[in-house]
C-alpha atoms as a PDB file:
ATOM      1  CA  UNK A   1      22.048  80.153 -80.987  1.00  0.00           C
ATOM      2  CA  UNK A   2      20.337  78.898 -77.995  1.00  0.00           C
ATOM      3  CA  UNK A   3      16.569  80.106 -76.745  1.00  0.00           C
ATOM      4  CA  UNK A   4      16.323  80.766 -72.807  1.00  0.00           C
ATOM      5  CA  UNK A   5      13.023  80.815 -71.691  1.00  0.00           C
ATOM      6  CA  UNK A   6      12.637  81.730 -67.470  1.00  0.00           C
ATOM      7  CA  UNK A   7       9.893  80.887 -65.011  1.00  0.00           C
ATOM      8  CA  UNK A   8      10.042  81.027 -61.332  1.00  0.00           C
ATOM      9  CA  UNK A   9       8.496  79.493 -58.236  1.00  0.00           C
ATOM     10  CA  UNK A  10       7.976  81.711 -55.023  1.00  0.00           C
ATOM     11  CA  UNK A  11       8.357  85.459 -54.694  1.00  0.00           C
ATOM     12  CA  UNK A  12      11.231  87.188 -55.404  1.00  0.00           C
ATOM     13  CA  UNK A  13      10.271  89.937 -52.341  1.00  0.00           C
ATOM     14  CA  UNK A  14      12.316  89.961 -48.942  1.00  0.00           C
ATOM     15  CA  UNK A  15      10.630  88.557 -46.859  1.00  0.00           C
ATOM     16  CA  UNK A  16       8.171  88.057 -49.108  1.00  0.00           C
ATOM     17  CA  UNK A  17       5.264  85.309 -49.010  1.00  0.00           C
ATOM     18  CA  UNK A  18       7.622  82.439 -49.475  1.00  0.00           C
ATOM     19  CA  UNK A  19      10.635  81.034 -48.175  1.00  0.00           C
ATOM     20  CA  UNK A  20      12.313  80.252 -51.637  1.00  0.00           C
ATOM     21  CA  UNK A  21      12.716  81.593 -54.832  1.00  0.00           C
ATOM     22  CA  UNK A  22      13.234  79.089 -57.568  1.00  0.00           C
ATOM     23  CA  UNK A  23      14.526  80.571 -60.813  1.00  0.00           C
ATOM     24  CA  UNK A  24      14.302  77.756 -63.366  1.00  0.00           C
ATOM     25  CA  UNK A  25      15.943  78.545 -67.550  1.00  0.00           C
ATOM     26  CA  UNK A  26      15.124  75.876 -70.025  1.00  0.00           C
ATOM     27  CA  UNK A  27      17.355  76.035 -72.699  1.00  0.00           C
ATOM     28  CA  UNK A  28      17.041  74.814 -76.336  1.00  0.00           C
ATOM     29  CA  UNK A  29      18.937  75.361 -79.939  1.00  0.00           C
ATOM     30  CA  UNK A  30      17.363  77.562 -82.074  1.00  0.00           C
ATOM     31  CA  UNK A  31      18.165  74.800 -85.059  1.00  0.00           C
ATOM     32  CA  UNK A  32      16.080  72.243 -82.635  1.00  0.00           C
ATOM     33  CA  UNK A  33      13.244  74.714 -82.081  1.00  0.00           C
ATOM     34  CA  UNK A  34      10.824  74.060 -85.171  1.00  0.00           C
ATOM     35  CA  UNK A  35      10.675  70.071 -84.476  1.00  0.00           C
ATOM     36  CA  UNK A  36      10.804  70.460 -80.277  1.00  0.00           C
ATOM     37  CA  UNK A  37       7.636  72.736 -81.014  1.00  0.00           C
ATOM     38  CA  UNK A  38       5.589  70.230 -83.346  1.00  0.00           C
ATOM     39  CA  UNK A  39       6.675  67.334 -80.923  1.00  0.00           C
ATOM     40  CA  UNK A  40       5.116  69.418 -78.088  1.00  0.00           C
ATOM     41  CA  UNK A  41       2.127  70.137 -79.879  1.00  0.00           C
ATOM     42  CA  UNK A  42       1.199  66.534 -80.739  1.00  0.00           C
ATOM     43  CA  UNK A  43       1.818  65.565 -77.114  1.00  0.00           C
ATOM     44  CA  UNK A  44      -0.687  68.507 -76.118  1.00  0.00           C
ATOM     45  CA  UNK A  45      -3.529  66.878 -78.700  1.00  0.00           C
ATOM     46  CA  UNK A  46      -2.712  63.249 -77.516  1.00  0.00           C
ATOM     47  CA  UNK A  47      -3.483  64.443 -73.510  1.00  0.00           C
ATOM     48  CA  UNK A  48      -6.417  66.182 -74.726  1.00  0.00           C
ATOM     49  CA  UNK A  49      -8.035  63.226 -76.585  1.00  0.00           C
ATOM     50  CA  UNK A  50      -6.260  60.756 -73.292  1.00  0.00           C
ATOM     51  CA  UNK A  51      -7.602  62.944 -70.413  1.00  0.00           C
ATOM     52  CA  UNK A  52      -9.612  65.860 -71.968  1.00  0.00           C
ATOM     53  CA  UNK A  53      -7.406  68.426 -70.935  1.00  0.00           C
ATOM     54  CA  UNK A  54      -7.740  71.375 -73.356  1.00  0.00           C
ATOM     55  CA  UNK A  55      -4.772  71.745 -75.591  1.00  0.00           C
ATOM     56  CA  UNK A  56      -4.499  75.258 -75.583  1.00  0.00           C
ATOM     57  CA  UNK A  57      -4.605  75.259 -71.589  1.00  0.00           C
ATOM     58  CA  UNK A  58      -1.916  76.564 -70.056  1.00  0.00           C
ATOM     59  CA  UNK A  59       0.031  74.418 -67.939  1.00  0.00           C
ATOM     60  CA  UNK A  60       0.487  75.762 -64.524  1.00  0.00           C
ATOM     61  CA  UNK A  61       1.550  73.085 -62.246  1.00  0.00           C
ATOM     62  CA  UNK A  62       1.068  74.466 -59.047  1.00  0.00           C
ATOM     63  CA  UNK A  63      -2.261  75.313 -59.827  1.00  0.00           C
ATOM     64  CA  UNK A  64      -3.025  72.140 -61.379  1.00  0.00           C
ATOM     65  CA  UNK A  65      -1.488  70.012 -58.655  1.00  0.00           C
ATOM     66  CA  UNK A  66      -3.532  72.293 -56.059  1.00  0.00           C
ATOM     67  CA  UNK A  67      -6.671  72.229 -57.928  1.00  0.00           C
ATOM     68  CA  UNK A  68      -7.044  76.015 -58.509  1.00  0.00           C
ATOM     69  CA  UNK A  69      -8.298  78.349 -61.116  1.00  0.00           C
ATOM     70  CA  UNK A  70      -8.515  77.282 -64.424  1.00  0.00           C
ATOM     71  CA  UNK A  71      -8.468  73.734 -63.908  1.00  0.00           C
ATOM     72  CA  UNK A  72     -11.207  73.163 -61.448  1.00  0.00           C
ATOM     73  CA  UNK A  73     -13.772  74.036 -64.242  1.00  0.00           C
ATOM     74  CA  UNK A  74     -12.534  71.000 -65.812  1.00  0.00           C
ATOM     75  CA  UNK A  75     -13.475  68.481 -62.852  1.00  0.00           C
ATOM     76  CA  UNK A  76     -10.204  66.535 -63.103  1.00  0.00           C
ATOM     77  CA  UNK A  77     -10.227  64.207 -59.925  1.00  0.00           C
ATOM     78  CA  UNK A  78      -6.895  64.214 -58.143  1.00  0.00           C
ATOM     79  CA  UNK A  79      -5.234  61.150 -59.485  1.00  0.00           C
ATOM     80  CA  UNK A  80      -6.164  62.286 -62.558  1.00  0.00           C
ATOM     81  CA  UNK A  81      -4.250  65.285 -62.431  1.00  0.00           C
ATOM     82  CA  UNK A  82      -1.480  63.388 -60.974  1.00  0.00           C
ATOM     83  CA  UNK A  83      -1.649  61.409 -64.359  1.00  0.00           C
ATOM     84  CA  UNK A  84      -1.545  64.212 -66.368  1.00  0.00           C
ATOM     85  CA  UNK A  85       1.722  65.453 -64.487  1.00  0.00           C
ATOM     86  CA  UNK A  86       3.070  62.511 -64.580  1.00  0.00           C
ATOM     87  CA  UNK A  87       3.174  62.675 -68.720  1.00  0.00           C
ATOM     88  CA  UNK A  88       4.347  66.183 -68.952  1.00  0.00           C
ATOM     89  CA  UNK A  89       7.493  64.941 -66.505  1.00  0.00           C
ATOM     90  CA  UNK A  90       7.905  61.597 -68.608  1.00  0.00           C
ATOM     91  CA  UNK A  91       7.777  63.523 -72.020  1.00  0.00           C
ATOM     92  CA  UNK A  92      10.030  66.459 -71.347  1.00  0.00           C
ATOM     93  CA  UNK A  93      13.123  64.469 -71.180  1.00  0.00           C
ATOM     94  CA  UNK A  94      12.685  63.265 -75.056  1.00  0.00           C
ATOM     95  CA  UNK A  95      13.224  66.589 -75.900  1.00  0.00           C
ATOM     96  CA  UNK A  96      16.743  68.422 -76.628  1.00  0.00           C
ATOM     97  CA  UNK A  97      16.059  70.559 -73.614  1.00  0.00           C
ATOM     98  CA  UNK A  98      17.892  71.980 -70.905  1.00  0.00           C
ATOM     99  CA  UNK A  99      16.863  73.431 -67.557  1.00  0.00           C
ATOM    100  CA  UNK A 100      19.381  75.387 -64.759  1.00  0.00           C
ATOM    101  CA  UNK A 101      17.790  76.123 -61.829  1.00  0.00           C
ATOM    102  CA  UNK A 102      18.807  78.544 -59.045  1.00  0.00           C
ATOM    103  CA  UNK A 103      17.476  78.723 -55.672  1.00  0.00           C
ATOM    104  CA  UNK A 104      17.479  81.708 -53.320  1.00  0.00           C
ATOM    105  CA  UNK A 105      16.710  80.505 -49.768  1.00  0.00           C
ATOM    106  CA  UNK A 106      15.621  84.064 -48.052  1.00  0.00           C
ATOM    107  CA  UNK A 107      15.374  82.942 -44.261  1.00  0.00           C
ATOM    108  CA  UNK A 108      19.060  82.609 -44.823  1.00  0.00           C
ATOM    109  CA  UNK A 109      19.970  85.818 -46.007  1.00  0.00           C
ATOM    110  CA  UNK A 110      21.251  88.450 -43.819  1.00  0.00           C
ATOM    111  CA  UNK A 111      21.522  91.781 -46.079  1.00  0.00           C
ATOM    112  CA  UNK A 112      18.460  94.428 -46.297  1.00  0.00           C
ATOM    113  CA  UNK A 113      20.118  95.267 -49.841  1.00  0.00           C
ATOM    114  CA  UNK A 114      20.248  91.416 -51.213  1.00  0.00           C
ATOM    115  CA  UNK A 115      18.228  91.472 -54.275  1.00  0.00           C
ATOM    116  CA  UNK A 116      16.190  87.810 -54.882  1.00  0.00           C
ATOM    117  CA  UNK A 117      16.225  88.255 -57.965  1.00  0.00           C
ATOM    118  CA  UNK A 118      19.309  89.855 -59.621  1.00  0.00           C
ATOM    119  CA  UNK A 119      21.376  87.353 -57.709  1.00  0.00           C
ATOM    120  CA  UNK A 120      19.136  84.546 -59.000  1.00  0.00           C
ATOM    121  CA  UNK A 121      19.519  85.715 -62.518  1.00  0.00           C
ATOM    122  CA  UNK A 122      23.280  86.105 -62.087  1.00  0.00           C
ATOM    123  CA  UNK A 123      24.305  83.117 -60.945  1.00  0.00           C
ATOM    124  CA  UNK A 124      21.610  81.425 -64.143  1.00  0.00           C
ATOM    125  CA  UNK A 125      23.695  83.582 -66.688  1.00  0.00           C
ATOM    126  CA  UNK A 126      26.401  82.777 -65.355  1.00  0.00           C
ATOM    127  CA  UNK A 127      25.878  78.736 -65.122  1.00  0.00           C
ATOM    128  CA  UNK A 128      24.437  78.941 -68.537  1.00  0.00           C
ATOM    129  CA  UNK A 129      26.993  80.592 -70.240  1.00  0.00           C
ATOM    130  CA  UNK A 130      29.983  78.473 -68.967  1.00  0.00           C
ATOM    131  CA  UNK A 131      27.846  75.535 -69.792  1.00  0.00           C
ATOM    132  CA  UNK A 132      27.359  76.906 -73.078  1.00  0.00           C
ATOM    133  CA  UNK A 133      30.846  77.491 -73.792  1.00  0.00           C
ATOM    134  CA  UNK A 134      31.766  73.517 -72.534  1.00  0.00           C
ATOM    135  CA  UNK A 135      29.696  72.118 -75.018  1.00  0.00           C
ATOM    136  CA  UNK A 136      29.195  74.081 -78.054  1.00  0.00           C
ATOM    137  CA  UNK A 137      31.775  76.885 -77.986  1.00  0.00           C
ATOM    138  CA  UNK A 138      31.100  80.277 -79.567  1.00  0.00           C
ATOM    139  CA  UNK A 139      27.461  79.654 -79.261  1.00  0.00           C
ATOM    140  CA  UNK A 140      24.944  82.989 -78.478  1.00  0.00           C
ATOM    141  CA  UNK A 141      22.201  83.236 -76.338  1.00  0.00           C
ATOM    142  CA  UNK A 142      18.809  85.069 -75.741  1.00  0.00           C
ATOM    143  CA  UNK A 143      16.663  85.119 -72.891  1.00  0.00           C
ATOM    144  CA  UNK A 144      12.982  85.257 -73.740  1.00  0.00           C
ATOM    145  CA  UNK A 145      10.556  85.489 -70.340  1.00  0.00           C
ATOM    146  CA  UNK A 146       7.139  86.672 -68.989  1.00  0.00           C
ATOM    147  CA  UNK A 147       5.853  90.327 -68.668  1.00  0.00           C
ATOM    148  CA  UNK A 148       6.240  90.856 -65.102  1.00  0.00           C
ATOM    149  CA  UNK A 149       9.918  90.656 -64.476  1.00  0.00           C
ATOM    150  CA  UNK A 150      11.521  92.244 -67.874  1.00  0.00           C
ATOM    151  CA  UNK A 151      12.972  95.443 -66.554  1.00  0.00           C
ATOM    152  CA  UNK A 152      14.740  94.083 -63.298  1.00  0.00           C
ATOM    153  CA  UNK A 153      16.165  91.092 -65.495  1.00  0.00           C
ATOM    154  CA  UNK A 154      17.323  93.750 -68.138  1.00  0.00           C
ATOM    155  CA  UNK A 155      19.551  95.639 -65.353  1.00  0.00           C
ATOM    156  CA  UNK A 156      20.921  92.623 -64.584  1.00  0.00           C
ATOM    157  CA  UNK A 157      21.964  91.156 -68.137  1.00  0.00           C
ATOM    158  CA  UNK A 158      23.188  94.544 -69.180  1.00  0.00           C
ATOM    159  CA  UNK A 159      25.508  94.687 -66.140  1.00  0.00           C
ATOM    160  CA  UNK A 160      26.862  90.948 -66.470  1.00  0.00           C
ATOM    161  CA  UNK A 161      28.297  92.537 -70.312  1.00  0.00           C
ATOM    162  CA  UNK A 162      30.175  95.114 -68.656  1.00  0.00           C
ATOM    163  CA  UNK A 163      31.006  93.780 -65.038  1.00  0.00           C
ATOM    164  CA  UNK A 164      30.861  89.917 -63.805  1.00  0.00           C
ATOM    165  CA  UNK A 165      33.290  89.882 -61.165  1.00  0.00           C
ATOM    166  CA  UNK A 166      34.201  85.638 -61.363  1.00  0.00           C
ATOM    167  CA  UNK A 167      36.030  83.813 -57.917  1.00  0.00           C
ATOM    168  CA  UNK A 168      39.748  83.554 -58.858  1.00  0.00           C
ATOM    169  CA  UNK A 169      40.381  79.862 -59.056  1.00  0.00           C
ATOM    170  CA  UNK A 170      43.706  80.242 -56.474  1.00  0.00           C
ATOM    171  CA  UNK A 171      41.386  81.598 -53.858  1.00  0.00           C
ATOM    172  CA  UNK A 172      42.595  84.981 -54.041  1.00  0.00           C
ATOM    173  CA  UNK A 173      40.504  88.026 -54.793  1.00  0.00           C
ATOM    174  CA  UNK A 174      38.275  87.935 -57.943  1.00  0.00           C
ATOM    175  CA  UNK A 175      38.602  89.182 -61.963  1.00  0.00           C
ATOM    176  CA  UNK A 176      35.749  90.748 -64.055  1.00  0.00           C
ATOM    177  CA  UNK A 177      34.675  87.997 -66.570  1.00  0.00           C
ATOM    178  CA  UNK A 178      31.956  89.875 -68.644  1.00  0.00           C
ATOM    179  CA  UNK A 179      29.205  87.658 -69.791  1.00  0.00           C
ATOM    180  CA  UNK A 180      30.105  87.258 -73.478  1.00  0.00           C
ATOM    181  CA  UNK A 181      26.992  84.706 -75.213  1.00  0.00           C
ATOM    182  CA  UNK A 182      24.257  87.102 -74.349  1.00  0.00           C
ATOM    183  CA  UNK A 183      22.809  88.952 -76.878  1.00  0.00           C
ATOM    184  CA  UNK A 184      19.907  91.796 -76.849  1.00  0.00           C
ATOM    185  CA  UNK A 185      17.932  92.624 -74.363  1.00  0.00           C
ATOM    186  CA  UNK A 186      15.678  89.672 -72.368  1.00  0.00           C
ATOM    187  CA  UNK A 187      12.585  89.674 -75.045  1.00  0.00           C
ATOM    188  CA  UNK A 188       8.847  89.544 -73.345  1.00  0.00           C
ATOM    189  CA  UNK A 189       6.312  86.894 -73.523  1.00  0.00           C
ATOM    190  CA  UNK A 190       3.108  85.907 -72.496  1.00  0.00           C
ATOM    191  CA  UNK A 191       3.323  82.353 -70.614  1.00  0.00           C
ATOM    192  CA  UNK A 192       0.263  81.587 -71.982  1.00  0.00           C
ATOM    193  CA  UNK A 193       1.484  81.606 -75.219  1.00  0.00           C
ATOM    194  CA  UNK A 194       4.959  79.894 -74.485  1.00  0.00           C
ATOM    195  CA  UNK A 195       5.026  76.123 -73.935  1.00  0.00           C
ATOM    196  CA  UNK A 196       8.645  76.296 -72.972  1.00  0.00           C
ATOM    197  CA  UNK A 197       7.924  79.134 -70.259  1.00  0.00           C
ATOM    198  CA  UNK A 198       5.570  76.739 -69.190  1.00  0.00           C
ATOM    199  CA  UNK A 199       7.608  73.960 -68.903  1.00  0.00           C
ATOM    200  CA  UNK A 200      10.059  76.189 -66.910  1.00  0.00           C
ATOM    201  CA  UNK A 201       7.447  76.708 -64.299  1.00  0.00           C
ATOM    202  CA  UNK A 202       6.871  72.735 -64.134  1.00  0.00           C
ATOM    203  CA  UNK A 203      10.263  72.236 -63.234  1.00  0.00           C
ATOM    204  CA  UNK A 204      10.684  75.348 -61.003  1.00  0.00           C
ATOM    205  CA  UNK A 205       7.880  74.033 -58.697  1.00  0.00           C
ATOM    206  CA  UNK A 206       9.205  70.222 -58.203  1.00  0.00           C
ATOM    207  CA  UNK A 207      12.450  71.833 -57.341  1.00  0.00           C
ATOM    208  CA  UNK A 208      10.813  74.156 -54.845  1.00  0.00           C
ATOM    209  CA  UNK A 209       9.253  71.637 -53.310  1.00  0.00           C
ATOM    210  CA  UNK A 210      11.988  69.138 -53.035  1.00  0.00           C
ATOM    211  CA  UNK A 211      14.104  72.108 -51.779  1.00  0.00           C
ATOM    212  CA  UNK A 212      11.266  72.875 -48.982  1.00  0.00           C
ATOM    213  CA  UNK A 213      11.915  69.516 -47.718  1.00  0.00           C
ATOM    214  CA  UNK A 214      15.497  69.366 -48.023  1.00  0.00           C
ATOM    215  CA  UNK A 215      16.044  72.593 -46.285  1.00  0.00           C
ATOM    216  CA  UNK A 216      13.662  71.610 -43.409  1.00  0.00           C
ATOM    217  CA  UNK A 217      11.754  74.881 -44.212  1.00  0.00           C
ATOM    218  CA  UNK A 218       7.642  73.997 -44.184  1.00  0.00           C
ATOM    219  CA  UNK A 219       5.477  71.525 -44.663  1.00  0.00           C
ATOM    220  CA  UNK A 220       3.948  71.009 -48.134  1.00  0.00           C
ATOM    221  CA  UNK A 221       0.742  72.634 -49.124  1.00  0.00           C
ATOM    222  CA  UNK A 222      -2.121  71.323 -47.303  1.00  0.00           C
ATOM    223  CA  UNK A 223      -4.177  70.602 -50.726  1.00  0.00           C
ATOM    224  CA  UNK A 224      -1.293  68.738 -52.441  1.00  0.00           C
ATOM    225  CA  UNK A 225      -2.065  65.137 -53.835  1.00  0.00           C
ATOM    226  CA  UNK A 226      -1.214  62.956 -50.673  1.00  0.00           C
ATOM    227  CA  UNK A 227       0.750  60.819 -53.353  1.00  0.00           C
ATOM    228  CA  UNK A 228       3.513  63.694 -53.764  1.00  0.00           C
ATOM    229  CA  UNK A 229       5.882  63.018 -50.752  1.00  0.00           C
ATOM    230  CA  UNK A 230       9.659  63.721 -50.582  1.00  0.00           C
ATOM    231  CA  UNK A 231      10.610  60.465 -52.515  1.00  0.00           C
ATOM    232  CA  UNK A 232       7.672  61.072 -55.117  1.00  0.00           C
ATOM    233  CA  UNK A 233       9.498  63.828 -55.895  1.00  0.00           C
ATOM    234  CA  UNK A 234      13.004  62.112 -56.120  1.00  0.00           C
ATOM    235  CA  UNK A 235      11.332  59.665 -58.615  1.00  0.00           C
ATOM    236  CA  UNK A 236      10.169  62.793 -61.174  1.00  0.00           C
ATOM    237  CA  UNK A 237      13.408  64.703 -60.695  1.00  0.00           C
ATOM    238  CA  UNK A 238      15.248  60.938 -62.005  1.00  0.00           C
ATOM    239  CA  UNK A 239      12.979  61.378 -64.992  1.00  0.00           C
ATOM    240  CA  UNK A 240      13.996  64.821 -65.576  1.00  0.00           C
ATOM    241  CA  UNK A 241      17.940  64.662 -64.853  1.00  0.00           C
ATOM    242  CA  UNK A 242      18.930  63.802 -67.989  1.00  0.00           C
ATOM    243  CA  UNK A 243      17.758  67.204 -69.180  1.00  0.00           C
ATOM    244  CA  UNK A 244      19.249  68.826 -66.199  1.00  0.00           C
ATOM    245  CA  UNK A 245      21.999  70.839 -65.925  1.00  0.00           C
ATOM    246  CA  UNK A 246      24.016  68.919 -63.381  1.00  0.00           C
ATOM    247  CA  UNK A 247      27.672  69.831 -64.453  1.00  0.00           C
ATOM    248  CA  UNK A 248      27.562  73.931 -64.868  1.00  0.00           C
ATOM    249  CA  UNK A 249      28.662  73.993 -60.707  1.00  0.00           C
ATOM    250  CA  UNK A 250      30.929  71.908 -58.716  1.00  0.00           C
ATOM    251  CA  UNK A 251      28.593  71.582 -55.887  1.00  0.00           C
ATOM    252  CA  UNK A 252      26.619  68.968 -55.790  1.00  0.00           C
ATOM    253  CA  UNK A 253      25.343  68.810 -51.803  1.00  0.00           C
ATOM    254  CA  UNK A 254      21.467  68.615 -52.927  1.00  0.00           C
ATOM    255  CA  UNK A 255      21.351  66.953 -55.860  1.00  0.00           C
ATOM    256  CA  UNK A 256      19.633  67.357 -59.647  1.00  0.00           C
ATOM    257  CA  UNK A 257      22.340  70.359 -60.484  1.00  0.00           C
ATOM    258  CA  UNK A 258      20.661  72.165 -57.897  1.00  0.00           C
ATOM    259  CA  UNK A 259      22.368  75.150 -56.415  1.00  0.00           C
ATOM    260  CA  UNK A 260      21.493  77.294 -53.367  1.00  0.00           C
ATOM    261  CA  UNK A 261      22.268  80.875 -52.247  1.00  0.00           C
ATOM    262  CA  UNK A 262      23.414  82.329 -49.594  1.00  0.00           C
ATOM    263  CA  UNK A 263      25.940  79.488 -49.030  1.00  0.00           C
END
C-alpha cells in the first residue's frame, strides 16, 4: 500500500490572494516507510549539527526562503538558508519517493462555480492512481494531509469511488471510471509532525514559483534570495525529477510532470 501525504502552495479561494494553487502528493510504499523515516531523521540531526537548524523545526520553505516566523529567531543569514535548501532538494531524491503535482492557474478560469480545490484533488487522484496501476498493479492507497482541508478533500475522494467520468480515448463523449486504489477516508495530520507533509510543501513552492514565471503571471517575492532566478529553479527541479512523476499525463508543455488547469 502506498502513503499520500498533500501540501499546497497558494490559496485555494477564487480569486483568492494568489494567482496559483499548487497541489503537490508525495507518495511512498508503506513497506519503504520505516527506513525512508530513519534516513530522514539522520539527515535532520546532520543539518542541525552542519548549520544549527533545530531538528524538530518544521520545514516551511516559503517561510524559510522569505525569512519569516520561526526561522528569523534563528539568525540564519540568507545564503545560509539557501544552503540549507539546497540539502533538503539534494537529499530528497535518495529517497523512494514520489511527488504529482497539480496546478490550478485561477486568472484563467472562467466559471463562478469552479472549485480550486476539488478539481486539484481530482485530477492528483486521478494521476496517482493510473500511475499506481502502471507500476505496481493492484496496489491501495491512502491519503494522509493537514487539518485545514480534510472535509472538502473527503467530498471529493468519496465521489471519485462512485463517479470519475474519464475522456474516452476515440474523442467521443466520456465513461465513469471510479477511482478503485483509494481506501478510507483522507486521515488528518499535523504538518508539524509529518516530515513527508513537509516535504510536499518544499516541492509545492519551487513549482509555484517556476510556474509564476512560466505563466508570465508576477514577479517573485520581493524578499526572495536574489540567487533564486528562473534557471535557479530549473537546476533544483533537475535534482528532484527523478522523484517526479513525469509519465502519469501525456502533456508535457511545462516540464517536471507538471500539469496545468484550465487548459
Amino acid at each position: 500500500m502506498y502513503l499520500v501525504y498533500y501540501d499546497e502552495s497558494g490559496d485555494d479561494g477564487l480569486p483568492g490572494a494568489s494567482e496559483l494553487f499548487v497541489l503537490t502528493a508525495l507518495r511512498v510504499h508503506d513497506s519503504d516507510y520505516r527506513n525512508v523515516y530513519e534516513e530522514i531523521k539522520l539527515f535532520r540531526s546532520t543539518l542541525r549539527k552542519k548549520y544549527a537548524f533545530p531538528s524538530r523545526s518544521e520545514l516551511h520553505t516559503r517561510e524559510l526562503l522569505l525569512h519569516k516566523k520561526p526561522y528569523v529567531a534563528l539568525n540564519l543569514p540568507e545564503h545560509r538558508r539557501l544552503d540549507i535548501l539546497d540539502e533538503f532538494i539534494n537529499f530528497v531524491p535518495s529517497l523512494p519517493l514520489n511527488f504529482t503535482n497539480i496546478v490550478i492557474n485561477k486568472p484563467k478560469i472562467q466559471r463562478t462555480d469552479y472549485d480550486v480545490l476539488d478539481k486539484a484533488l481530482t485530477y492528483s487522484i486521478q494521476r496517482i492512481e493510473n500511475t499506481i496501476k502502471r507500476d505496481k498493479p493492484g496496489e491501495f492507497f491512502l491519503i494522509i494531509t493537514d487539518d485545514g482541508r480534510v472535509e472538502k478533500m473527503r467530498r471529493t475522494s468519496r465521489r471519485l469511488q462512485k463517479i470519475n467520468y474519464i475522456p474516452n480515448s476515440n474523442g467521443l463523449g466520456y465513461s465513469n471510471k471510479p477511482i478503485q486504489g483509494l481506501i478510507e477516508d483522507p486521515l488528518p495530520k499535523p504538518s508539524d509532525q509529518s516530515y513527508f507533509i513537509q516535504y510536499s510543501d518544499m516541492v509545492s513552492y519551487l513549482i509555484s514559483l517556476y510556474m509564476r514565471h512560466r505563466l508570465g503571471i508576477d514577479r517573485f517575492p520581493s524578499k526572495l534570495p536574489t540567487a533564486i532566478n528562473y534557471d535557479k529553479l530549473v537546476d533544483w527541479l533537475t535534482v528532484l525529477k527523478p522523484i517526479l512523476n513525469v509519465v502519469a499525463s501525456r502533456e508535457s508543455k511545462f516540464g517536471f510532470g507538471i500539469v496545468c488547469y484550465p487548459k
